[in-house]
Protein backbone atom coordinates (compact mmCIF):
# COMPACT_ATOMS: atom_id res chain seq x y z
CA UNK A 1 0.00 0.00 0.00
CA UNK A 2 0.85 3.57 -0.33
CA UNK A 3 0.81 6.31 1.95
CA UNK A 4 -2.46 7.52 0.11
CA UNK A 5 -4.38 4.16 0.06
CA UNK A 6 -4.00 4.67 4.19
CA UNK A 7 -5.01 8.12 4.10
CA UNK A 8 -7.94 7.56 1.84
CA UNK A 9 -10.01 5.15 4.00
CA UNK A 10 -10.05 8.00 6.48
CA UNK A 11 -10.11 11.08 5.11
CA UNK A 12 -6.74 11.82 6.02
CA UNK A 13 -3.92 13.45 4.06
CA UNK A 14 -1.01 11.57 3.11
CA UNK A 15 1.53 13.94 4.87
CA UNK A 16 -0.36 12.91 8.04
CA UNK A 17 -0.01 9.20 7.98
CA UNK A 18 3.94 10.24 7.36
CA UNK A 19 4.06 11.95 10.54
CA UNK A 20 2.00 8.87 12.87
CA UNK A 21 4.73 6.70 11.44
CA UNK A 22 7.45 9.09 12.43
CA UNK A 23 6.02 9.67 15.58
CA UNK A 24 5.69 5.94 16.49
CA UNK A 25 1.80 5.58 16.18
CA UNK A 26 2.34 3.43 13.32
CA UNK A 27 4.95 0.43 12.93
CA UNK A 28 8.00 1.86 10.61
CA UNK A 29 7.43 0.94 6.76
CA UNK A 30 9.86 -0.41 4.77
CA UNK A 31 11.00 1.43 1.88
CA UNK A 32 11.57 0.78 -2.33
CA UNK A 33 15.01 1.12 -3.65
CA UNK A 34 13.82 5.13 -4.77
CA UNK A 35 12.90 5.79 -1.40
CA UNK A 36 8.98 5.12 -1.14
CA UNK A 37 7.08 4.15 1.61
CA UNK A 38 5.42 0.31 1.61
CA UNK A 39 2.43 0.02 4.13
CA UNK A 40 0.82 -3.19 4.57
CA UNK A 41 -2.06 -4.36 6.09
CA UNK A 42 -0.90 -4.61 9.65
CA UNK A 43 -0.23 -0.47 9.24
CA UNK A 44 -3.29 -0.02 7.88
CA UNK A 45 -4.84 -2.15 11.16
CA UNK A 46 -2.66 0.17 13.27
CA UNK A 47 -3.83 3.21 11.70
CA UNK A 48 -7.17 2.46 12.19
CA UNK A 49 -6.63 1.43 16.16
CA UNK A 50 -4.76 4.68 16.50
CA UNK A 51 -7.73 6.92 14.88
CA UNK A 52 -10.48 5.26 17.04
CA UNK A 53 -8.39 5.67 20.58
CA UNK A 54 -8.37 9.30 19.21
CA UNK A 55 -12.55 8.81 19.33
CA UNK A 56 -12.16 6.92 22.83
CA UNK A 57 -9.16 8.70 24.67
CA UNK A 58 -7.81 11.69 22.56
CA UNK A 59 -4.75 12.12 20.97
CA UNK A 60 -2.50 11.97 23.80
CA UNK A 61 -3.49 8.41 25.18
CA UNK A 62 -3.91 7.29 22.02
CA UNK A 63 -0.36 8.27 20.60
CA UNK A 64 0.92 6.89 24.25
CA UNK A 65 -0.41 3.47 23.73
CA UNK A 66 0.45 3.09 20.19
CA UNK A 67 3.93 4.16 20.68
CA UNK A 68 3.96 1.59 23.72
CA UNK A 69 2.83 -0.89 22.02
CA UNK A 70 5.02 -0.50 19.20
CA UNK A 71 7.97 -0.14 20.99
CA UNK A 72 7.04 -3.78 22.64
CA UNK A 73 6.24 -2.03 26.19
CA UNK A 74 2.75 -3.84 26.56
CA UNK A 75 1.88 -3.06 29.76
CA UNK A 76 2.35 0.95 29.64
CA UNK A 77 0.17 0.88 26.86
CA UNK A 78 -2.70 -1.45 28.78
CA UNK A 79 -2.14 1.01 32.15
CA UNK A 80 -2.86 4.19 29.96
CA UNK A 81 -6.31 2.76 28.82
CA UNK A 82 -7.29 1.65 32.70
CA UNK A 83 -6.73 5.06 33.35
CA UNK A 84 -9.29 5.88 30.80
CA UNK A 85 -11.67 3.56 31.94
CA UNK A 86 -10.74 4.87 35.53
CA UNK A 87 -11.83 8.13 34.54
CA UNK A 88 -15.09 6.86 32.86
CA UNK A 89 -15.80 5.39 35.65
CA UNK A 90 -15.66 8.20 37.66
CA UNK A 91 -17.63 10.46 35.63
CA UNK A 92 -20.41 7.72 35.87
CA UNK A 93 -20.51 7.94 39.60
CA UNK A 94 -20.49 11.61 39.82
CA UNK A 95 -23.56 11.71 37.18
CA UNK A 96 -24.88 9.24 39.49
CA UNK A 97 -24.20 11.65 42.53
CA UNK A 98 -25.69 14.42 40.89
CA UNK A 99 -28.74 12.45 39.21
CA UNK A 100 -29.61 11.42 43.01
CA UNK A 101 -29.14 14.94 44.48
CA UNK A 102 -31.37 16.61 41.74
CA UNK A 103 -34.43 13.74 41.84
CA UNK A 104 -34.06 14.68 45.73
CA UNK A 105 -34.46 18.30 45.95
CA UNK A 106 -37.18 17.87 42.88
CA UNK A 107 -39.31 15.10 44.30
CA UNK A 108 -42.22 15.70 46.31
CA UNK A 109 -41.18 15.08 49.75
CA UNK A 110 -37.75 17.86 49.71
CA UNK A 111 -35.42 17.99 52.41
CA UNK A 112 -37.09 19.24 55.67
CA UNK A 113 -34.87 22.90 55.40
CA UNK A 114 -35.99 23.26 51.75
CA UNK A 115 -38.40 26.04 51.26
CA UNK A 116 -40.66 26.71 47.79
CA UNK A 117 -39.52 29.94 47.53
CA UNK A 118 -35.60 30.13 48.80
CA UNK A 119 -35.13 33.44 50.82
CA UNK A 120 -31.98 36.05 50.16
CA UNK A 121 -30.17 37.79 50.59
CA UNK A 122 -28.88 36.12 53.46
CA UNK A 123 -25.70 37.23 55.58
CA UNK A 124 -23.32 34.31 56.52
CA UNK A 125 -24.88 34.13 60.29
CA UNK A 126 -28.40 33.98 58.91
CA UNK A 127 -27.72 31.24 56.40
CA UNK A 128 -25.59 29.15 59.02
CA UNK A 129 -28.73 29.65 61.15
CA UNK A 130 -31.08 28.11 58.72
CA UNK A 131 -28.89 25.34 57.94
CA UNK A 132 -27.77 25.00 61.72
CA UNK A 133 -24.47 25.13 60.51
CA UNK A 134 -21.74 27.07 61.96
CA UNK A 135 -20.44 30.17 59.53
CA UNK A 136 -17.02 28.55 59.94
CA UNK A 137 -18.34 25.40 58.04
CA UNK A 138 -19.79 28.04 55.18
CA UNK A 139 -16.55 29.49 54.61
CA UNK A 140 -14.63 26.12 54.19
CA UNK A 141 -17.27 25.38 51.70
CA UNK A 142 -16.77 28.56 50.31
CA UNK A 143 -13.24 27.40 50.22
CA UNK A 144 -14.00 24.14 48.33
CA UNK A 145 -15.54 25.74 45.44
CA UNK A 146 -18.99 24.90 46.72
CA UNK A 147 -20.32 28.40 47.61
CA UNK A 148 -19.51 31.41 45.84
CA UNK A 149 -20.82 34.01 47.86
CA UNK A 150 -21.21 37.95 46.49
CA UNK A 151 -19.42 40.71 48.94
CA UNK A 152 -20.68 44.23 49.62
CA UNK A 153 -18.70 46.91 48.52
CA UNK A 154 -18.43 49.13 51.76
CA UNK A 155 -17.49 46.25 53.92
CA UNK A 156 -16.65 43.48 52.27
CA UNK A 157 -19.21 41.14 54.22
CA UNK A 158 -20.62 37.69 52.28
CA UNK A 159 -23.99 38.08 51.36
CA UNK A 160 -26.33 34.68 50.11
CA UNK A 161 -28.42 35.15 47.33
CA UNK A 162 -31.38 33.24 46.50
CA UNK A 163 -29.38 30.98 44.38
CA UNK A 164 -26.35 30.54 46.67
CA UNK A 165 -28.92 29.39 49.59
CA UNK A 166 -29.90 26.76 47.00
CA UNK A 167 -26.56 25.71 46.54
CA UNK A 168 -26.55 25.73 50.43
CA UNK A 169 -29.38 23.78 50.68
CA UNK A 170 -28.22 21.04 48.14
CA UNK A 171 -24.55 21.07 49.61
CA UNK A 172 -26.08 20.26 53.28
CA UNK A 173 -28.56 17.32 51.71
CA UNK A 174 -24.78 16.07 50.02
CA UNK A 175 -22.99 16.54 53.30
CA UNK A 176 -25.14 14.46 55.68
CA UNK A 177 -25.28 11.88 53.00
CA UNK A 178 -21.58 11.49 53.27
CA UNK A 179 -20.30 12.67 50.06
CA UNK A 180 -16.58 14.15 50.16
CA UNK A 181 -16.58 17.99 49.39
CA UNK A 182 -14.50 17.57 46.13
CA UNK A 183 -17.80 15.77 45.20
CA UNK A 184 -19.99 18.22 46.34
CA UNK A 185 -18.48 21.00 44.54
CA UNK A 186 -18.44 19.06 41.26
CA UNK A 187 -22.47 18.57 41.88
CA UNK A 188 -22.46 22.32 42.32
CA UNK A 189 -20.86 23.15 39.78
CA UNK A 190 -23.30 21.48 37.17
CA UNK A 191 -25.85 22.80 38.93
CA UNK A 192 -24.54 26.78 38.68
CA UNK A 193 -24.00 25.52 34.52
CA UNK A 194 -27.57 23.95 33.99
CA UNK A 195 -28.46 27.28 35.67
CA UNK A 196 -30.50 25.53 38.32
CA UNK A 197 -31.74 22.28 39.86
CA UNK A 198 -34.27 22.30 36.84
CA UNK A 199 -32.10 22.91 34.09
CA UNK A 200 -29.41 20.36 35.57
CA UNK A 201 -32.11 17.65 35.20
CA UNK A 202 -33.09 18.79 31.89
CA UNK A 203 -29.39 18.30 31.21
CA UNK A 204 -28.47 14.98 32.28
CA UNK A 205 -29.88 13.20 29.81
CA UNK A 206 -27.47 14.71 27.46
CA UNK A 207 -24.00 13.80 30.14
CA UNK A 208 -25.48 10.61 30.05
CA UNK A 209 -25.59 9.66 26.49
CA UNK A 210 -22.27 11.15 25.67
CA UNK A 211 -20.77 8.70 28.58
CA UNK A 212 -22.75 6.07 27.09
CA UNK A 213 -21.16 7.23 23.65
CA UNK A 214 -17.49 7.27 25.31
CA UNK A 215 -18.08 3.64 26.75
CA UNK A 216 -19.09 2.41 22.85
CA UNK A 217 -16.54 3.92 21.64
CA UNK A 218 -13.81 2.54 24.39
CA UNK A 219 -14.68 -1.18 22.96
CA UNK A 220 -14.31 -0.34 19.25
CA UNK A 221 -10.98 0.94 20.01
CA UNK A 222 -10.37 -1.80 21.85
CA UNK A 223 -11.56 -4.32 19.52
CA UNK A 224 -9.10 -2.21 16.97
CA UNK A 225 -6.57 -2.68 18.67
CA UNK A 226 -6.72 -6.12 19.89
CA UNK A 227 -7.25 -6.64 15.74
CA UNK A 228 -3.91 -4.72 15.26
CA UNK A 229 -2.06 -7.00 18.37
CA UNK A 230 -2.98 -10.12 16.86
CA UNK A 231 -2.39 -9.60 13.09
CA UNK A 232 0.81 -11.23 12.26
CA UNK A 233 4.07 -9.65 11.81
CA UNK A 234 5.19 -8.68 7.79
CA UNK A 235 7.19 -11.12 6.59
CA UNK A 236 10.97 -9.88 5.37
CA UNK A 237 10.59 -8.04 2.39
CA UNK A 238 6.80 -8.25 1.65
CA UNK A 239 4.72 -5.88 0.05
């Protein structure tokens, strides 16, 4: 094959498929007497397990693993993709996390501090009050990225606005169900996105079917690349 019949099956030019060899993605191709690349089919099964970790991983994993595995270092390239699925993983239990605090706060029976209409602006003793918190505990939120509070000009003080005692509120309900702050202020985050508790839920459908799309895609590139492992090696000389 030449460097074009790679390039064609996806869309890529030929200079790229020069520079994934160079840069180890691909296995190195022999070459005529004038110089010219030969690809076979084993680069063309490595091409396409490099392009679909792209999909899966990005570029950066998926030049790491290729470049592992073509360098015979098996193992670095299986530890990159458990990372990956590491990280999937964890984006699946925060949706979770964030799925159950939502159908909470939405659901008919709220939390017993919950109020239909959410008062503010609130000074840091008033809204440690409500909560029966201590303002201490709403500044090492604060801290955490899991308040953001406004500040009056003259003095400086924190002042609570309708949608940071909401945030309140839903950071409590998180707390006393044991959830780590770093998880808490990944919740609230989303939430301050979406907008709300109502436009988070409207939104989740959406996280959810792109991790569902990242999972799919994790097992073609696998498959790819198990395809590209197990195809034999080029014989000496072969086309």
């Amino acid at each position: 094959m030449r460097p074009a019949d790679l390039a064609r099956e996806h869309g890529l030019s030929t200079q790229a498929v020069r520079n994934y060899e160079r840069d180890g993605f691909l296995p190195p191709a022999e070459r005529t007497p004038t110089g010219y690349r030969i690809y076979t089919e084993r680069h063309a099964a490595a091409l396409r397990a490099f392009l679909s970790l792209v999909a899966a991983f990005g570029h950066a994993t998926a030049g790491l693993v290729m470049s592992a595995v073509n360098a015979d270092r098996p193992d670095e390239a299986l530890t990159a993709l458990d990372r990956g699925h590491a990280q999937l993983l964890r984006d699946r239990e925060t949706l979770a996390i964030v799925r159950r605090a939502v159908d909470h706060l939405t659901s008919a029976h709220p939390p017993t501090r919950a109020a239909t209409t959410l008062p503010g602006p609130l000074s840091i003793g008033e809204l440690a009050h409500r909560l029966d918190l201590t303002p201490a505990t709403l500044r090492t939120w604060e801290t955490a990225g899991i308040l953001t509070p406004a500040r009056d000009r003259p003095g400086g003080h924190r002042y609570y606005r309708p949608e940071d005692v909401r945030d309140a509120e839903l950071a409590h309900l998180l707390r006393r169900g044991g959830h780590p702050l770093a998880h808490i202020a990944t919740v609230l985050r989303q939430v301050r996105t979406a907008g709300g508790t109502a436009g988070l839920a409207a939104a989740l459908d959406s996280w959810q079917q792109r991790l569902t799309a990242r999972g799919r895609a994790m097992l073609t590139a696998a498959a790819r690349l198990d395809a590209y492992l197990s195809a034999p090696p080029d014989a000496p000389g072969s086309p």
